[in-house]
N, C-alpha and C. Protein backbone atom coordinates (compact mmCIF):
# COMPACT_ATOMS: atom_id res chain seq x y z
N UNK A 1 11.68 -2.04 6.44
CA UNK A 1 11.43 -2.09 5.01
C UNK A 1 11.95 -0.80 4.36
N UNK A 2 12.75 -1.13 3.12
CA UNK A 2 13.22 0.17 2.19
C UNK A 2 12.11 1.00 1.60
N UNK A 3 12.28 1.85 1.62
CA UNK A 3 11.33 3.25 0.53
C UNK A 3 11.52 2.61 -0.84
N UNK A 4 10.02 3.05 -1.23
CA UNK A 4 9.74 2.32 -2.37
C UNK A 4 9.18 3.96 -3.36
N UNK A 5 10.06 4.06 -4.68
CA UNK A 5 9.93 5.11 -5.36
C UNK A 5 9.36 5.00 -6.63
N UNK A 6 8.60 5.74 -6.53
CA UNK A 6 7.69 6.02 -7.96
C UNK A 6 8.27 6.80 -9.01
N UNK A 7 8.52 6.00 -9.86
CA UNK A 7 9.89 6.32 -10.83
C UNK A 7 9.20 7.47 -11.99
N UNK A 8 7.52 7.40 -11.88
CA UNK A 8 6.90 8.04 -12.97
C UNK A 8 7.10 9.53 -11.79
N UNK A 9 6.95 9.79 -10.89
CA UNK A 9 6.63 10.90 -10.20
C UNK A 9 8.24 11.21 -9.73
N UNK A 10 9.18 10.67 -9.62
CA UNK A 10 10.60 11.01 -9.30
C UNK A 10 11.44 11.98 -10.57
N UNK A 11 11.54 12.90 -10.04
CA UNK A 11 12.33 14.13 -10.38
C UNK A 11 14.14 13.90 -10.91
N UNK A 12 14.64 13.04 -10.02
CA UNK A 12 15.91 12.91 -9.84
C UNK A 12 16.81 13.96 -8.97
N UNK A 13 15.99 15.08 -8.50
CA UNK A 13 16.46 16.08 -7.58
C UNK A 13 17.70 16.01 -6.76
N UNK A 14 17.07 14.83 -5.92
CA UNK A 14 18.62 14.35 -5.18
C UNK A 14 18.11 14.60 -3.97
N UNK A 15 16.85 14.84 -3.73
CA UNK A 15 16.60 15.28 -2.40
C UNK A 15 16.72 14.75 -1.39
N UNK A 16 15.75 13.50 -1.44
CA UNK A 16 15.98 12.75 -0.65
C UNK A 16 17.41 11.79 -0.34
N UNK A 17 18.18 11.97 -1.65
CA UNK A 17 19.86 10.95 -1.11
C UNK A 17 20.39 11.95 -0.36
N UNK A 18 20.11 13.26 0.26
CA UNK A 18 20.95 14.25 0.61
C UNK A 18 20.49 14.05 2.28
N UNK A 19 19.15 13.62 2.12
CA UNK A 19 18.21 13.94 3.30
C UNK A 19 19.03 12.45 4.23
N UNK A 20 18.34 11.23 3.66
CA UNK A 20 19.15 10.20 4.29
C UNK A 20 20.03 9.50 4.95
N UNK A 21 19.74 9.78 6.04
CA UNK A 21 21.25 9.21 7.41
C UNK A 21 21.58 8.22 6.94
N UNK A 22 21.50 7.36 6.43
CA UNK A 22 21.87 6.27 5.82
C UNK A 22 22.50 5.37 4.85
N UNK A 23 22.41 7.11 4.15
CA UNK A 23 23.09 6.76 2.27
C UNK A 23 22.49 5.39 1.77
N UNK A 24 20.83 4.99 1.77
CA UNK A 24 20.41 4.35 1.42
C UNK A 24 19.80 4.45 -0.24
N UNK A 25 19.86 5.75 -0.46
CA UNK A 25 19.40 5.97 -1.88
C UNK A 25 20.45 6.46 -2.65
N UNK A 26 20.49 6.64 -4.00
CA UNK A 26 21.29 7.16 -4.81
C UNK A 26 20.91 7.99 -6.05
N UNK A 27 21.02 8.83 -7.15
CA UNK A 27 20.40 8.70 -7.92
C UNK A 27 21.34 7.98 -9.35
N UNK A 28 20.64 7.16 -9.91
CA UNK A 28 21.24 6.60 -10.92
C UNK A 28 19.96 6.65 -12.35
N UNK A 29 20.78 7.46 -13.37
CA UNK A 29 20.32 7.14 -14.32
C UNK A 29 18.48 8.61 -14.26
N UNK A 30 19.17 9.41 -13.34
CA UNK A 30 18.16 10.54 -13.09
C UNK A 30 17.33 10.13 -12.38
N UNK A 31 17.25 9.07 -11.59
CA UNK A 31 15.91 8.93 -10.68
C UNK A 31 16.42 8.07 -9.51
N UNK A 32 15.89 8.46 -8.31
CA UNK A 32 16.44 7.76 -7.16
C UNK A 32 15.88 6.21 -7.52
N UNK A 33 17.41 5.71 -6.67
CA UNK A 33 16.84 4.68 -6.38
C UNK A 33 17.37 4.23 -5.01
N UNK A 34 16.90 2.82 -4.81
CA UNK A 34 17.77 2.25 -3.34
C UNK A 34 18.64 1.07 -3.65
N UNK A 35 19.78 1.74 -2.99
CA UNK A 35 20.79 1.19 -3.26
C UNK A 35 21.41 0.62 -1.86
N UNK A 36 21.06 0.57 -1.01
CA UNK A 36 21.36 -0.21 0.11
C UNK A 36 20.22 -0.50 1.16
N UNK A 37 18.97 -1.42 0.59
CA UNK A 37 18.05 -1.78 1.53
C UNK A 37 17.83 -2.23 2.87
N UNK A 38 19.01 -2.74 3.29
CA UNK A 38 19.83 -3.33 4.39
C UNK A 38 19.49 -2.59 5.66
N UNK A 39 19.86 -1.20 5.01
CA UNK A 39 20.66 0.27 5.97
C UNK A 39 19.73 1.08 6.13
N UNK A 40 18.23 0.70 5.62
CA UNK A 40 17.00 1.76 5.73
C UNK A 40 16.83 1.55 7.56
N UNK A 41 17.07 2.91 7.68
CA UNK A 41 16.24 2.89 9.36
C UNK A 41 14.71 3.05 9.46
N UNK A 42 13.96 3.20 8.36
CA UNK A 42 13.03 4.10 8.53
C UNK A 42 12.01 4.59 9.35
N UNK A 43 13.44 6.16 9.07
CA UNK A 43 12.95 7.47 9.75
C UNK A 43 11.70 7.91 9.14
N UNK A 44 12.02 7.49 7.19
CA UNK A 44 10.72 8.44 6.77
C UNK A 44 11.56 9.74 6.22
N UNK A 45 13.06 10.22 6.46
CA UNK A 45 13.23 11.75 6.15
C UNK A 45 13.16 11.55 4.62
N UNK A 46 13.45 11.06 4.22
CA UNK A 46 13.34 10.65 2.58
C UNK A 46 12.19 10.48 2.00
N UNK A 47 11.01 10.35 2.74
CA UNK A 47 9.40 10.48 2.26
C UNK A 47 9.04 12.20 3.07
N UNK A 48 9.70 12.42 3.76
CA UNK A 48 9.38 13.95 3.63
C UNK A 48 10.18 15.08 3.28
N UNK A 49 10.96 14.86 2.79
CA UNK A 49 11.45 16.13 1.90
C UNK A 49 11.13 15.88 0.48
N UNK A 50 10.42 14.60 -0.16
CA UNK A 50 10.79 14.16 -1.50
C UNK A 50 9.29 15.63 -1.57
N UNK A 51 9.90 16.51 -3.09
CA UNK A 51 8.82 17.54 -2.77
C UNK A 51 8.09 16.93 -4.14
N UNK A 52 7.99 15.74 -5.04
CA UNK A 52 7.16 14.93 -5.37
C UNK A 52 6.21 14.31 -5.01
N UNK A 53 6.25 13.76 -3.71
CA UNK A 53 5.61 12.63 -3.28
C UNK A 53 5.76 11.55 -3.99
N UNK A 54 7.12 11.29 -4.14
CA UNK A 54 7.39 10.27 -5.13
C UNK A 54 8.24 9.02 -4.41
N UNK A 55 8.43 8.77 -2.67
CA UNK A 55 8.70 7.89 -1.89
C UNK A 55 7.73 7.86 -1.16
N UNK A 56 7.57 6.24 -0.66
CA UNK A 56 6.08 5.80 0.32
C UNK A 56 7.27 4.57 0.73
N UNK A 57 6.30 3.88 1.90
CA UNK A 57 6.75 3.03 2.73
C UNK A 57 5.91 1.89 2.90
N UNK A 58 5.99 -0.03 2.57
CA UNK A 58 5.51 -0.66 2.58
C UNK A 58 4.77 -0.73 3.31
């Protein structure tokens, strides 16, 4: 399952699209989103660097 982002608590930082083996996120429009759900391994590195707490996992 893809990371699911809380668009009120998302920064647009970029943190987590940087963090991501996967290039599963992007930011568009200042706030991550996911842009290739397919390709989520989830590791999770994208729920721990987000320094929001603004990615969680179904």
């Amino acid at each position: 399952m893809p990371p699911i982002i809380d668009l009120e608590k998302c920064t647009g930082c970029g943190t987590c699209v940087q963090t991501c083996p996967a290039e599963v996120l992007a930011v568009n429009d200042g706030k991550a989103k996911v842009v290739k759900p397919d390709e989520c391994l989830e590791c999770r590195a994208c729920d721990a660097s987000c320094p929001t707490n603004a990615i969680s996992f179904p």
